[in-house]
C-alpha atoms as a PDB file:
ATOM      1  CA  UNK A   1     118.304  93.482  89.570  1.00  0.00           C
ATOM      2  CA  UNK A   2     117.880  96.568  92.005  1.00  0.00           C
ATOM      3  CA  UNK A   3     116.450  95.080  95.595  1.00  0.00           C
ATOM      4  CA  UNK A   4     113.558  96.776  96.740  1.00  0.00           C
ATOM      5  CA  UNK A   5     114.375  98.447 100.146  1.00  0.00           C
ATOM      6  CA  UNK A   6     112.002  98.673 103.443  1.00  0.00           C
ATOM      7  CA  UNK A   7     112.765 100.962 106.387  1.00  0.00           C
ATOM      8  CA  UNK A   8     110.570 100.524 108.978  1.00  0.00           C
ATOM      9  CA  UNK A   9     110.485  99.720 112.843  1.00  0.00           C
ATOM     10  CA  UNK A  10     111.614  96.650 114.220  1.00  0.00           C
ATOM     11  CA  UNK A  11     111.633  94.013 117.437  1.00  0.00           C
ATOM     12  CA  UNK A  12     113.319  93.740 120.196  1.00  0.00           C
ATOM     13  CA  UNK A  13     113.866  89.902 118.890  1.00  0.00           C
ATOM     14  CA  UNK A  14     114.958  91.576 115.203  1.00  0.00           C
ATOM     15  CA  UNK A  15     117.403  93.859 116.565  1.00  0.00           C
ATOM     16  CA  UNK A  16     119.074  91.579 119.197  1.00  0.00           C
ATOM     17  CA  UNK A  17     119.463  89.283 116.840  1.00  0.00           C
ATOM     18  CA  UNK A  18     120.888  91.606 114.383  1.00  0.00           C
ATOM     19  CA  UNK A  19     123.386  92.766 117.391  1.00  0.00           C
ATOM     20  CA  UNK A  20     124.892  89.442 118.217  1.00  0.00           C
ATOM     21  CA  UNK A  21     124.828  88.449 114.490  1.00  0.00           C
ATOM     22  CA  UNK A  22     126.348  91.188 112.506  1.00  0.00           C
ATOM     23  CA  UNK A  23     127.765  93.481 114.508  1.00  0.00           C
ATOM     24  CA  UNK A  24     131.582  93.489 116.127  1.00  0.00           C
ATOM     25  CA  UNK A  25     130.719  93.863 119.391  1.00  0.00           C
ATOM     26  CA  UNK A  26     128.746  90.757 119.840  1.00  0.00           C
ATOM     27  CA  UNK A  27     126.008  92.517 122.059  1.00  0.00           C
ATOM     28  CA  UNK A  28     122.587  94.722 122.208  1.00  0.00           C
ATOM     29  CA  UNK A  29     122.664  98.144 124.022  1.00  0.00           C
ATOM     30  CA  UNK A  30     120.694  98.350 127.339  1.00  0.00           C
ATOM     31  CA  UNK A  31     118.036 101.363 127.738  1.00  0.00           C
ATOM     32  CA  UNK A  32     115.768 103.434 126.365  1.00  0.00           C
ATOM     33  CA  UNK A  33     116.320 102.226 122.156  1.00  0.00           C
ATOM     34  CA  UNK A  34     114.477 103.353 119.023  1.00  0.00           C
ATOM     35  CA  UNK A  35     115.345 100.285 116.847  1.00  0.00           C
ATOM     36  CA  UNK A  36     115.279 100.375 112.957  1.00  0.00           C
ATOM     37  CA  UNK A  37     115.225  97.707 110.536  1.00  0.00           C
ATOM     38  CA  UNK A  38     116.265  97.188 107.720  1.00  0.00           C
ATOM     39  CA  UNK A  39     114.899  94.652 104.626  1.00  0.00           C
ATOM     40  CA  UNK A  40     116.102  94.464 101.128  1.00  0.00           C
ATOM     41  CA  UNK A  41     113.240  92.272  98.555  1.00  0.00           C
ATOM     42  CA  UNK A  42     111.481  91.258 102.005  1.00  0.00           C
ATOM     43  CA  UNK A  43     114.223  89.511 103.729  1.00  0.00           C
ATOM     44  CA  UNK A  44     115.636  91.502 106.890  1.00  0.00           C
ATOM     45  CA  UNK A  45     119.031  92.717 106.520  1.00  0.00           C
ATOM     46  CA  UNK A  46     119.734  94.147 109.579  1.00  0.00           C
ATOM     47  CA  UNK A  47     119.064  96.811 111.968  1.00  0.00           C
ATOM     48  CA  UNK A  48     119.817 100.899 112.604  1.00  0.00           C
ATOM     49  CA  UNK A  49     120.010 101.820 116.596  1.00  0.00           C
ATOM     50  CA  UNK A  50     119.877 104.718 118.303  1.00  0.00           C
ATOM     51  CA  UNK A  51     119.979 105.366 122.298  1.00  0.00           C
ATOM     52  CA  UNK A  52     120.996 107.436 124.996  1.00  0.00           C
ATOM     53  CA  UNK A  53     124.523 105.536 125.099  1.00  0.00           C
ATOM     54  CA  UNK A  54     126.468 104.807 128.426  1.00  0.00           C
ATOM     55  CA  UNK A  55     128.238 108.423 128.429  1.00  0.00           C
ATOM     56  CA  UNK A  56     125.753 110.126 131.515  1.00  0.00           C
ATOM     57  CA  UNK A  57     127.498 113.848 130.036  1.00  0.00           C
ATOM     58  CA  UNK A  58     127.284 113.363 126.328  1.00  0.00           C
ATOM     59  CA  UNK A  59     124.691 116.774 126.299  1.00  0.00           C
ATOM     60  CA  UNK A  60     127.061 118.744 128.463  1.00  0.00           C
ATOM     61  CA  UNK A  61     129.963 119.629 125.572  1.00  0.00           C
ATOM     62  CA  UNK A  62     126.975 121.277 123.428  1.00  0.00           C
ATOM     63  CA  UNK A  63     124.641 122.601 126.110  1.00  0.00           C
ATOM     64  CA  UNK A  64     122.252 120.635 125.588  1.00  0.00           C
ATOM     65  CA  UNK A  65     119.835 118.787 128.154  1.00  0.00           C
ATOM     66  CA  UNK A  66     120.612 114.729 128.451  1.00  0.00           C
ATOM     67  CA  UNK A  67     117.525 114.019 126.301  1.00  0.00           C
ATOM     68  CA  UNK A  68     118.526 116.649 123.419  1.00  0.00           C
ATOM     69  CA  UNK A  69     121.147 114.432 122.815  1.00  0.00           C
ATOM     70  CA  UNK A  70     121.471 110.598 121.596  1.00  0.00           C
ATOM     71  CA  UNK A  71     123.896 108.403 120.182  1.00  0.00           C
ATOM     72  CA  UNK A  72     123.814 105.959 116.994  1.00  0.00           C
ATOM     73  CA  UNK A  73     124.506 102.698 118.994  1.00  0.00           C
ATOM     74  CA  UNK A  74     124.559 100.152 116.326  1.00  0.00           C
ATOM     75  CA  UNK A  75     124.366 100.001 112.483  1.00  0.00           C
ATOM     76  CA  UNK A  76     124.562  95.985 112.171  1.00  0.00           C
ATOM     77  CA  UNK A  77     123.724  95.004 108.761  1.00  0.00           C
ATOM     78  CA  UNK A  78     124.170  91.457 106.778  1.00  0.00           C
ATOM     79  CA  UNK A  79     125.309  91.684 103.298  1.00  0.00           C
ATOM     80  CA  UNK A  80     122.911  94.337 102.020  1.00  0.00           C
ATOM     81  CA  UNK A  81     123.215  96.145  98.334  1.00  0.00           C
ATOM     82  CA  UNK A  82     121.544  99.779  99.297  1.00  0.00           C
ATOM     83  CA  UNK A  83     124.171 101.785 100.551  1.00  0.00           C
ATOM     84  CA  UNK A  84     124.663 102.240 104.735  1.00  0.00           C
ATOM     85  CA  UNK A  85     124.519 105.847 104.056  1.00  0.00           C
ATOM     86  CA  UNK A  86     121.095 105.582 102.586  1.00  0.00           C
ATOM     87  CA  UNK A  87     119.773 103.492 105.540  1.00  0.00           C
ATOM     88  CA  UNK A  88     121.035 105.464 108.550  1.00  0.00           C
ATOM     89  CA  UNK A  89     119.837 108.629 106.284  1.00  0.00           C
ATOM     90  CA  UNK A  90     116.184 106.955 106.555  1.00  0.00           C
ATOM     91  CA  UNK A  91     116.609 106.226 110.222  1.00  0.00           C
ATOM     92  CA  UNK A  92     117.818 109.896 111.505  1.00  0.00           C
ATOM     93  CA  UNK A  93     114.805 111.200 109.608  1.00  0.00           C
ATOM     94  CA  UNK A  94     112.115 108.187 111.400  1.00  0.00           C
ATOM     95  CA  UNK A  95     114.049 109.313 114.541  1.00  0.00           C
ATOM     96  CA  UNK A  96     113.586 112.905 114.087  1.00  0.00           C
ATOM     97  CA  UNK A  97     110.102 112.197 113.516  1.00  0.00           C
ATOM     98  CA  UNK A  98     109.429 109.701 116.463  1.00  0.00           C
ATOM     99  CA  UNK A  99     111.610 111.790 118.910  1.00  0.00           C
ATOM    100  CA  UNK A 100     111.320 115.721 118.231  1.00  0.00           C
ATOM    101  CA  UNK A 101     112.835 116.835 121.239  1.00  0.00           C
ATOM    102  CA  UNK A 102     116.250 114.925 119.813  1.00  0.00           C
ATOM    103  CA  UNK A 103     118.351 118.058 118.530  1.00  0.00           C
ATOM    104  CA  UNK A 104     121.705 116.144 118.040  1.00  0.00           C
ATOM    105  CA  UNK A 105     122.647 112.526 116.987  1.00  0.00           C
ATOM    106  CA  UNK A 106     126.678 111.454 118.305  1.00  0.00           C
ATOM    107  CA  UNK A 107     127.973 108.410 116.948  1.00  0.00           C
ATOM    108  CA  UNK A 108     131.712 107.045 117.545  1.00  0.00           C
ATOM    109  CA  UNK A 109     134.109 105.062 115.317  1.00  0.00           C
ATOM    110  CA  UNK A 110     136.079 102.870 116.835  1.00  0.00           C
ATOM    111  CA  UNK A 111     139.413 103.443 115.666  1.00  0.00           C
ATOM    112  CA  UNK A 112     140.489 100.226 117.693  1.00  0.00           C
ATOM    113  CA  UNK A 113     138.088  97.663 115.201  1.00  0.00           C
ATOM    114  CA  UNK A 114     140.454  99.990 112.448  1.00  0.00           C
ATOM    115  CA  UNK A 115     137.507 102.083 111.501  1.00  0.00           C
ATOM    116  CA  UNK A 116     137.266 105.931 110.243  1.00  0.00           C
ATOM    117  CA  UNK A 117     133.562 106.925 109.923  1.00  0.00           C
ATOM    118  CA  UNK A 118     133.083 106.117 106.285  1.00  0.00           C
ATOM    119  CA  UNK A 119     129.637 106.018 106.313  1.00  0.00           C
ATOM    120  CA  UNK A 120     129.409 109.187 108.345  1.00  0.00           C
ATOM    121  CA  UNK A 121     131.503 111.104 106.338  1.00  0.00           C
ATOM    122  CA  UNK A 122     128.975 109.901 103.264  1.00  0.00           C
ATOM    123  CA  UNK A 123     126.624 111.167 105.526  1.00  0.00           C
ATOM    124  CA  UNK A 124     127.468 114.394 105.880  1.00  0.00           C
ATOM    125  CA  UNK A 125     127.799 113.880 109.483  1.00  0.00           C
ATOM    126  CA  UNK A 126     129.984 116.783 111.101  1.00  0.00           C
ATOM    127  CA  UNK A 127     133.258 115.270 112.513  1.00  0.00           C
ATOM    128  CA  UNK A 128     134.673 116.562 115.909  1.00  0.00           C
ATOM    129  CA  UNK A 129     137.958 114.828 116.346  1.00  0.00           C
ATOM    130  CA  UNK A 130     139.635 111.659 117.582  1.00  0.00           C
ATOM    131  CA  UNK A 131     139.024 111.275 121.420  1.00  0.00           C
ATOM    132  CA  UNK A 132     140.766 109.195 124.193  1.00  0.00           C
ATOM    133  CA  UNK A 133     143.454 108.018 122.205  1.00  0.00           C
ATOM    134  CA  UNK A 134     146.216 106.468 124.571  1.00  0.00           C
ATOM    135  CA  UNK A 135     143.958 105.415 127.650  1.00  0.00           C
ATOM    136  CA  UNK A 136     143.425 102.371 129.240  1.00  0.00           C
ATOM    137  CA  UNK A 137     140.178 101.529 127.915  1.00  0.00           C
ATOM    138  CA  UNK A 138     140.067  97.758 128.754  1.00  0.00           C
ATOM    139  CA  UNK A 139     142.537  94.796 130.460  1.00  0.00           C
ATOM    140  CA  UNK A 140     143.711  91.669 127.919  1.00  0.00           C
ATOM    141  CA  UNK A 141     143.126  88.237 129.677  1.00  0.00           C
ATOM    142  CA  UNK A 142     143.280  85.350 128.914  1.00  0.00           C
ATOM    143  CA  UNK A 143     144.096  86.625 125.555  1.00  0.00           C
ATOM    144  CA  UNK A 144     140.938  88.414 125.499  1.00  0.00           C
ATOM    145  CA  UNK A 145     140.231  92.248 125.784  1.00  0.00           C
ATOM    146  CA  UNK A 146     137.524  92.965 128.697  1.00  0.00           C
ATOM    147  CA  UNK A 147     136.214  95.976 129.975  1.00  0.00           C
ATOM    148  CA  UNK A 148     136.637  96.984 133.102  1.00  0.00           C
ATOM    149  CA  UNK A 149     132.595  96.884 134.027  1.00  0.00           C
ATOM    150  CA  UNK A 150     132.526  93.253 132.316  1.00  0.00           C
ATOM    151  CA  UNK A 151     135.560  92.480 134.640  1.00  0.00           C
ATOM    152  CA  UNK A 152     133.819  93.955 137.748  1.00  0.00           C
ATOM    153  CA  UNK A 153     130.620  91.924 136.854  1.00  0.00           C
ATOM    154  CA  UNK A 154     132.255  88.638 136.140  1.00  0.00           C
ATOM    155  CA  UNK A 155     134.487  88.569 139.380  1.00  0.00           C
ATOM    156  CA  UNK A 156     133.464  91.229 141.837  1.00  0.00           C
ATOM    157  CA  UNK A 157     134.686  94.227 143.559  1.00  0.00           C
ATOM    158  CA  UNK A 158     138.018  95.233 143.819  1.00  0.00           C
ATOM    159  CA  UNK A 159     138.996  93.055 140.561  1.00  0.00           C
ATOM    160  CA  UNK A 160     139.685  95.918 138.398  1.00  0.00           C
ATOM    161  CA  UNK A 161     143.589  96.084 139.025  1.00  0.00           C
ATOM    162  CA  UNK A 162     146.172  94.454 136.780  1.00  0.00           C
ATOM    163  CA  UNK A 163     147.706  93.898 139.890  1.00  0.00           C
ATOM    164  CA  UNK A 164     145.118  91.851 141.062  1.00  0.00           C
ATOM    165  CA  UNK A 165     144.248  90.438 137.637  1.00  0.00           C
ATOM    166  CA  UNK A 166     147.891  88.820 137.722  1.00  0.00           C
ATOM    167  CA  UNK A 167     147.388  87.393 141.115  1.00  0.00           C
ATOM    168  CA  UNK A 168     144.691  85.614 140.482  1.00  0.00           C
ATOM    169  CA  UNK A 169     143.027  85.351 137.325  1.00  0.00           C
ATOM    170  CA  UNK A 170     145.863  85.559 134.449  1.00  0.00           C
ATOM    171  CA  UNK A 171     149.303  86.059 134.709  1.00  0.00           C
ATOM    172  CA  UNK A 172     150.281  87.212 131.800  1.00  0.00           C
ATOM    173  CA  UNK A 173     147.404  90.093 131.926  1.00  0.00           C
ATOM    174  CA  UNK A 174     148.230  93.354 130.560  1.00  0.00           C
ATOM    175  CA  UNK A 175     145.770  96.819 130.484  1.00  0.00           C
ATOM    176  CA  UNK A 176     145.095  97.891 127.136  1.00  0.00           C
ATOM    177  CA  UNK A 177     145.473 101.302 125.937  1.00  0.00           C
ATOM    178  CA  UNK A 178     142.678 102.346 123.018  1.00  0.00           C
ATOM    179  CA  UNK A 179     143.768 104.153 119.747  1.00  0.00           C
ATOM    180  CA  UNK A 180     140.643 106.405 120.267  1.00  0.00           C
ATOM    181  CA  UNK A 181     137.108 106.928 118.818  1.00  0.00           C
ATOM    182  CA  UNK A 182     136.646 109.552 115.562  1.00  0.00           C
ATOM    183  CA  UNK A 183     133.261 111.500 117.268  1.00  0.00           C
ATOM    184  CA  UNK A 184     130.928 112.183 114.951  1.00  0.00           C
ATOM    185  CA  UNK A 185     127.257 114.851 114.601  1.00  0.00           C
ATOM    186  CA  UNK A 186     124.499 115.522 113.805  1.00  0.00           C
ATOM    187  CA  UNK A 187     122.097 118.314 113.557  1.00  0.00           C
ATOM    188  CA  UNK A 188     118.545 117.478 113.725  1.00  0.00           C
ATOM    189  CA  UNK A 189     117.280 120.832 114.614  1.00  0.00           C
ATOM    190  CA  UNK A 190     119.050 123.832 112.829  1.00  0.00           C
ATOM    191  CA  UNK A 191     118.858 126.548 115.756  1.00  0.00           C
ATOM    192  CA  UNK A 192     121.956 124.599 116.737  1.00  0.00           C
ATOM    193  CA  UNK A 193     123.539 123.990 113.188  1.00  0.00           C
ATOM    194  CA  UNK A 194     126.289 127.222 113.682  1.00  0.00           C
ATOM    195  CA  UNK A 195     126.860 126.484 117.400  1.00  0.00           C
ATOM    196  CA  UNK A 196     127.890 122.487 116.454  1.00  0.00           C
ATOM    197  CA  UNK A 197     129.847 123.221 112.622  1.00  0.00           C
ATOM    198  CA  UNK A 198     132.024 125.369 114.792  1.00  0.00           C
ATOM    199  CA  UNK A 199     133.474 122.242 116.235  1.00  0.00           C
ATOM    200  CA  UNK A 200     134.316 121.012 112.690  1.00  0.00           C
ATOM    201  CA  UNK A 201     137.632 119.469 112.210  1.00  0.00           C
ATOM    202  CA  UNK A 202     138.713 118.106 108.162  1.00  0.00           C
ATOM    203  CA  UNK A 203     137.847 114.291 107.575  1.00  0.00           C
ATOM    204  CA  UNK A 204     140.820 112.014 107.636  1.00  0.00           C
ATOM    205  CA  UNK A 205     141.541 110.692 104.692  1.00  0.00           C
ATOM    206  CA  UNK A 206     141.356 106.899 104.186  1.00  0.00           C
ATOM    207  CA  UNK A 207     140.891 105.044 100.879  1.00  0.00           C
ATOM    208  CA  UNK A 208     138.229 103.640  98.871  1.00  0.00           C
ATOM    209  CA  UNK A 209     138.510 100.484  99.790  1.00  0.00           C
ATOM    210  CA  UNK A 210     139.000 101.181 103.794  1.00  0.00           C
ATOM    211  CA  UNK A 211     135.671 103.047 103.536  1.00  0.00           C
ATOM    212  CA  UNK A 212     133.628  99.958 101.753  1.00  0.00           C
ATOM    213  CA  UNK A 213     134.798  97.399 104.214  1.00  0.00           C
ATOM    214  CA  UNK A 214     134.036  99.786 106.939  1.00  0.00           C
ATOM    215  CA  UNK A 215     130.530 100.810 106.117  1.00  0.00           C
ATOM    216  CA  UNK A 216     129.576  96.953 106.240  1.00  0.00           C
ATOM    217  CA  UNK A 217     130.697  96.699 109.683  1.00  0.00           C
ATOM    218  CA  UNK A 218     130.294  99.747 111.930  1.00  0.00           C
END
Protein backbone atom coordinates (compact mmCIF):
# COMPACT_ATOMS: atom_id res chain seq x y z
CA UNK A 1 0.00 0.00 0.00
CA UNK A 2 1.35 3.59 -0.95
CA UNK A 3 2.03 5.60 2.60
CA UNK A 4 0.48 8.79 2.70
CA UNK A 5 3.24 11.49 3.06
CA UNK A 6 3.16 14.84 5.36
CA UNK A 7 5.69 17.67 4.99
CA UNK A 8 5.29 20.09 7.38
CA UNK A 9 7.30 22.02 10.18
CA UNK A 10 8.67 20.43 13.04
CA UNK A 11 10.21 20.78 16.89
CA UNK A 12 13.11 21.47 18.17
CA UNK A 13 12.41 18.05 20.31
CA UNK A 14 11.42 16.26 16.64
CA UNK A 15 14.44 17.27 14.93
CA UNK A 16 17.04 16.66 17.72
CA UNK A 17 15.79 13.62 18.11
CA UNK A 18 15.83 12.81 14.53
CA UNK A 19 19.69 14.12 14.60
CA UNK A 20 21.03 11.84 17.25
CA UNK A 21 18.78 8.98 15.98
CA UNK A 22 19.22 8.67 12.31
CA UNK A 23 21.75 10.59 11.23
CA UNK A 24 25.79 9.69 11.07
CA UNK A 25 26.95 12.35 12.83
CA UNK A 26 25.25 11.72 16.06
CA UNK A 27 24.44 15.52 16.66
CA UNK A 28 21.95 18.67 15.96
CA UNK A 29 23.40 21.84 14.26
CA UNK A 30 23.66 24.99 16.48
CA UNK A 31 22.03 28.40 15.07
CA UNK A 32 19.62 29.95 13.31
CA UNK A 33 17.59 26.35 11.77
CA UNK A 34 14.44 26.04 9.65
CA UNK A 35 13.60 22.39 10.62
CA UNK A 36 11.37 20.09 8.40
CA UNK A 37 9.68 17.00 9.17
CA UNK A 38 8.90 14.44 7.73
CA UNK A 39 5.77 11.67 8.38
CA UNK A 40 4.78 8.80 6.25
CA UNK A 41 0.75 7.31 7.33
CA UNK A 42 1.13 9.69 10.53
CA UNK A 43 4.16 8.32 12.10
CA UNK A 44 7.31 10.77 11.90
CA UNK A 45 10.02 9.59 9.81
CA UNK A 46 12.46 11.99 10.19
CA UNK A 47 13.54 15.42 9.61
CA UNK A 48 14.96 17.93 6.54
CA UNK A 49 17.45 20.84 7.98
CA UNK A 50 18.61 23.73 6.69
CA UNK A 51 21.01 26.53 8.37
CA UNK A 52 23.58 28.94 7.97
CA UNK A 53 26.33 26.08 8.54
CA UNK A 54 29.71 26.71 10.42
CA UNK A 55 31.55 28.03 7.10
CA UNK A 56 31.43 32.21 8.16
CA UNK A 57 32.43 32.70 3.94
CA UNK A 58 30.13 30.23 2.32
CA UNK A 59 28.35 33.59 0.34
CA UNK A 60 31.72 34.94 -0.66
CA UNK A 61 32.58 32.25 -3.76
CA UNK A 62 29.10 33.44 -5.41
CA UNK A 63 28.83 37.06 -4.32
CA UNK A 64 26.36 36.73 -2.41
CA UNK A 65 25.62 38.39 1.13
CA UNK A 66 25.99 35.71 4.27
CA UNK A 67 22.17 35.50 4.48
CA UNK A 68 21.66 34.83 0.54
CA UNK A 69 23.23 31.79 1.23
CA UNK A 70 22.40 28.54 3.47
CA UNK A 71 23.36 25.12 3.74
CA UNK A 72 21.25 21.71 3.91
CA UNK A 73 22.58 20.61 7.39
CA UNK A 74 20.86 17.39 7.89
CA UNK A 75 18.53 15.03 5.93
CA UNK A 76 18.08 12.29 8.85
CA UNK A 77 15.37 10.01 7.96
CA UNK A 78 14.25 6.41 9.52
CA UNK A 79 13.25 3.84 7.10
CA UNK A 80 10.85 5.87 4.97
CA UNK A 81 9.23 4.56 1.42
CA UNK A 82 8.79 8.20 -0.44
CA UNK A 83 11.87 8.88 -2.04
CA UNK A 84 14.67 11.48 -0.21
CA UNK A 85 14.56 13.34 -3.38
CA UNK A 86 10.89 13.99 -3.04
CA UNK A 87 11.24 15.19 0.60
CA UNK A 88 14.18 17.61 0.38
CA UNK A 89 12.26 18.75 -3.03
CA UNK A 90 9.24 19.72 -0.56
CA UNK A 91 11.56 21.32 1.93
CA UNK A 92 13.67 23.74 -0.57
CA UNK A 93 10.27 24.88 -1.82
CA UNK A 94 8.74 25.48 2.28
CA UNK A 95 12.22 27.13 2.61
CA UNK A 96 11.97 29.28 -0.33
CA UNK A 97 8.71 30.24 0.86
CA UNK A 98 9.54 30.86 4.64
CA UNK A 99 12.93 32.55 3.76
CA UNK A 100 12.74 34.68 0.38
CA UNK A 101 15.79 36.45 0.76
CA UNK A 102 17.58 32.70 0.52
CA UNK A 103 18.93 32.77 -3.23
CA UNK A 104 21.20 29.63 -2.92
CA UNK A 105 20.99 26.30 -0.93
CA UNK A 106 24.93 24.44 -0.47
CA UNK A 107 24.90 21.10 0.81
CA UNK A 108 28.16 18.77 1.18
CA UNK A 109 28.66 14.99 0.84
CA UNK A 110 30.89 13.60 2.86
CA UNK A 111 33.04 11.56 0.84
CA UNK A 112 34.71 10.31 4.19
CA UNK A 113 31.06 8.41 5.49
CA UNK A 114 31.71 6.96 1.48
CA UNK A 115 28.99 9.13 0.12
CA UNK A 116 28.50 10.82 -3.53
CA UNK A 117 25.39 13.08 -3.46
CA UNK A 118 22.87 10.59 -4.72
CA UNK A 119 20.04 12.27 -3.67
CA UNK A 120 21.34 15.57 -4.97
CA UNK A 121 22.14 14.46 -8.16
CA UNK A 122 18.21 13.10 -8.23
CA UNK A 123 17.68 16.44 -7.32
CA UNK A 124 18.92 18.20 -9.89
CA UNK A 125 21.16 19.94 -7.58
CA UNK A 126 24.17 21.61 -9.56
CA UNK A 127 27.49 19.92 -8.49
CA UNK A 128 30.70 22.09 -8.01
CA UNK A 129 33.45 19.66 -7.31
CA UNK A 130 35.18 17.64 -4.60
CA UNK A 131 36.79 20.07 -2.00
CA UNK A 132 39.55 19.64 0.69
CA UNK A 133 40.51 16.35 -0.23
CA UNK A 134 43.94 15.48 1.53
CA UNK A 135 43.70 17.86 4.69
CA UNK A 136 43.82 17.24 8.11
CA UNK A 137 40.33 17.54 8.93
CA UNK A 138 40.30 15.81 12.39
CA UNK A 139 42.96 13.82 14.98
CA UNK A 140 42.16 9.76 15.70
CA UNK A 141 42.30 9.04 19.53
CA UNK A 142 41.69 6.73 21.33
CA UNK A 143 40.61 5.03 18.24
CA UNK A 144 38.18 7.67 17.67
CA UNK A 145 38.17 10.54 15.02
CA UNK A 146 37.66 14.12 16.82
CA UNK A 147 37.63 17.40 15.53
CA UNK A 148 39.84 19.72 16.35
CA UNK A 149 37.03 22.25 18.06
CA UNK A 150 35.62 19.02 19.98
CA UNK A 151 39.33 18.46 21.04
CA UNK A 152 39.80 22.14 22.09
CA UNK A 153 36.45 21.95 24.07
CA UNK A 154 37.04 18.69 25.80
CA UNK A 155 40.68 19.52 27.04
CA UNK A 156 41.51 23.17 26.59
CA UNK A 157 43.80 25.44 24.86
CA UNK A 158 46.79 24.55 23.29
CA UNK A 159 45.53 20.73 22.93
CA UNK A 160 45.19 20.80 19.29
CA UNK A 161 48.77 19.34 18.43
CA UNK A 162 49.45 15.67 17.75
CA UNK A 163 52.40 16.48 19.49
CA UNK A 164 50.71 17.24 22.46
CA UNK A 165 47.92 14.71 21.91
CA UNK A 166 50.79 11.95 22.22
CA UNK A 167 52.12 13.42 25.36
CA UNK A 168 49.36 13.29 27.15
CA UNK A 169 46.19 12.02 26.06
CA UNK A 170 46.93 8.97 23.52
CA UNK A 171 49.96 7.71 22.32
CA UNK A 172 49.25 6.14 19.54
CA UNK A 173 47.27 9.41 18.14
CA UNK A 174 47.54 10.15 14.59
CA UNK A 175 45.85 13.45 12.51
CA UNK A 176 43.53 12.38 10.00
CA UNK A 177 43.54 13.54 6.55
CA UNK A 178 39.72 13.78 4.88
CA UNK A 179 38.98 12.33 1.35
CA UNK A 180 36.95 15.58 0.73
CA UNK A 181 33.29 16.78 0.49
CA UNK A 182 31.36 16.61 -3.25
CA UNK A 183 29.75 20.54 -2.89
CA UNK A 184 26.61 20.70 -4.07
CA UNK A 185 23.69 23.95 -5.35
CA UNK A 186 21.05 25.25 -5.56
CA UNK A 187 19.24 28.00 -7.22
CA UNK A 188 16.33 29.37 -5.49
CA UNK A 189 16.15 32.59 -7.28
CA UNK A 190 16.93 32.44 -11.12
CA UNK A 191 18.70 36.00 -11.57
CA UNK A 192 21.59 33.86 -10.35
CA UNK A 193 20.83 30.52 -12.28
CA UNK A 194 23.72 31.42 -15.30
CA UNK A 195 26.19 32.97 -12.81
CA UNK A 196 26.07 29.43 -10.49
CA UNK A 197 25.61 26.55 -13.73
CA UNK A 198 28.85 28.10 -14.81
CA UNK A 199 30.51 26.36 -11.96
CA UNK A 200 29.08 23.01 -13.19
CA UNK A 201 31.37 20.11 -13.16
CA UNK A 202 29.84 16.25 -14.64
CA UNK A 203 28.38 13.99 -11.73
CA UNK A 204 30.61 11.16 -10.73
CA UNK A 205 29.41 8.18 -11.52
CA UNK A 206 28.57 5.65 -8.78
CA UNK A 207 26.13 2.72 -9.03
CA UNK A 208 22.67 1.96 -8.31
CA UNK A 209 23.07 0.45 -5.40
CA UNK A 210 25.80 3.09 -3.86
CA UNK A 211 23.12 5.74 -4.55
CA UNK A 212 20.11 3.78 -2.55
CA UNK A 213 22.17 3.14 0.50
CA UNK A 214 23.33 6.66 0.35
CA UNK A 215 20.11 8.53 0.06
CA UNK A 216 18.97 6.73 3.42
CA UNK A 217 21.80 8.13 5.22
CA UNK A 218 23.06 11.57 4.18
Amino acid sequence: MESILKVDYCSFKAAYYACTHWHYSKSMPVGKLVKIGAWENKIFKGAVIFGYGANKSIASPYNLTQTEVCELVRVALSEHQTPVTRIVSIALKMLKKACPGVRLVVSYADKDQGHSGGIYKGGNWVYEGLFNEGTRSAFMVKGRKMHPKSIHSKYGTGTQRLSWLKENIDPDASEYFTKGKHKYLYVLDDTIRDDILKRAKPYERVSSVVVARQASSL
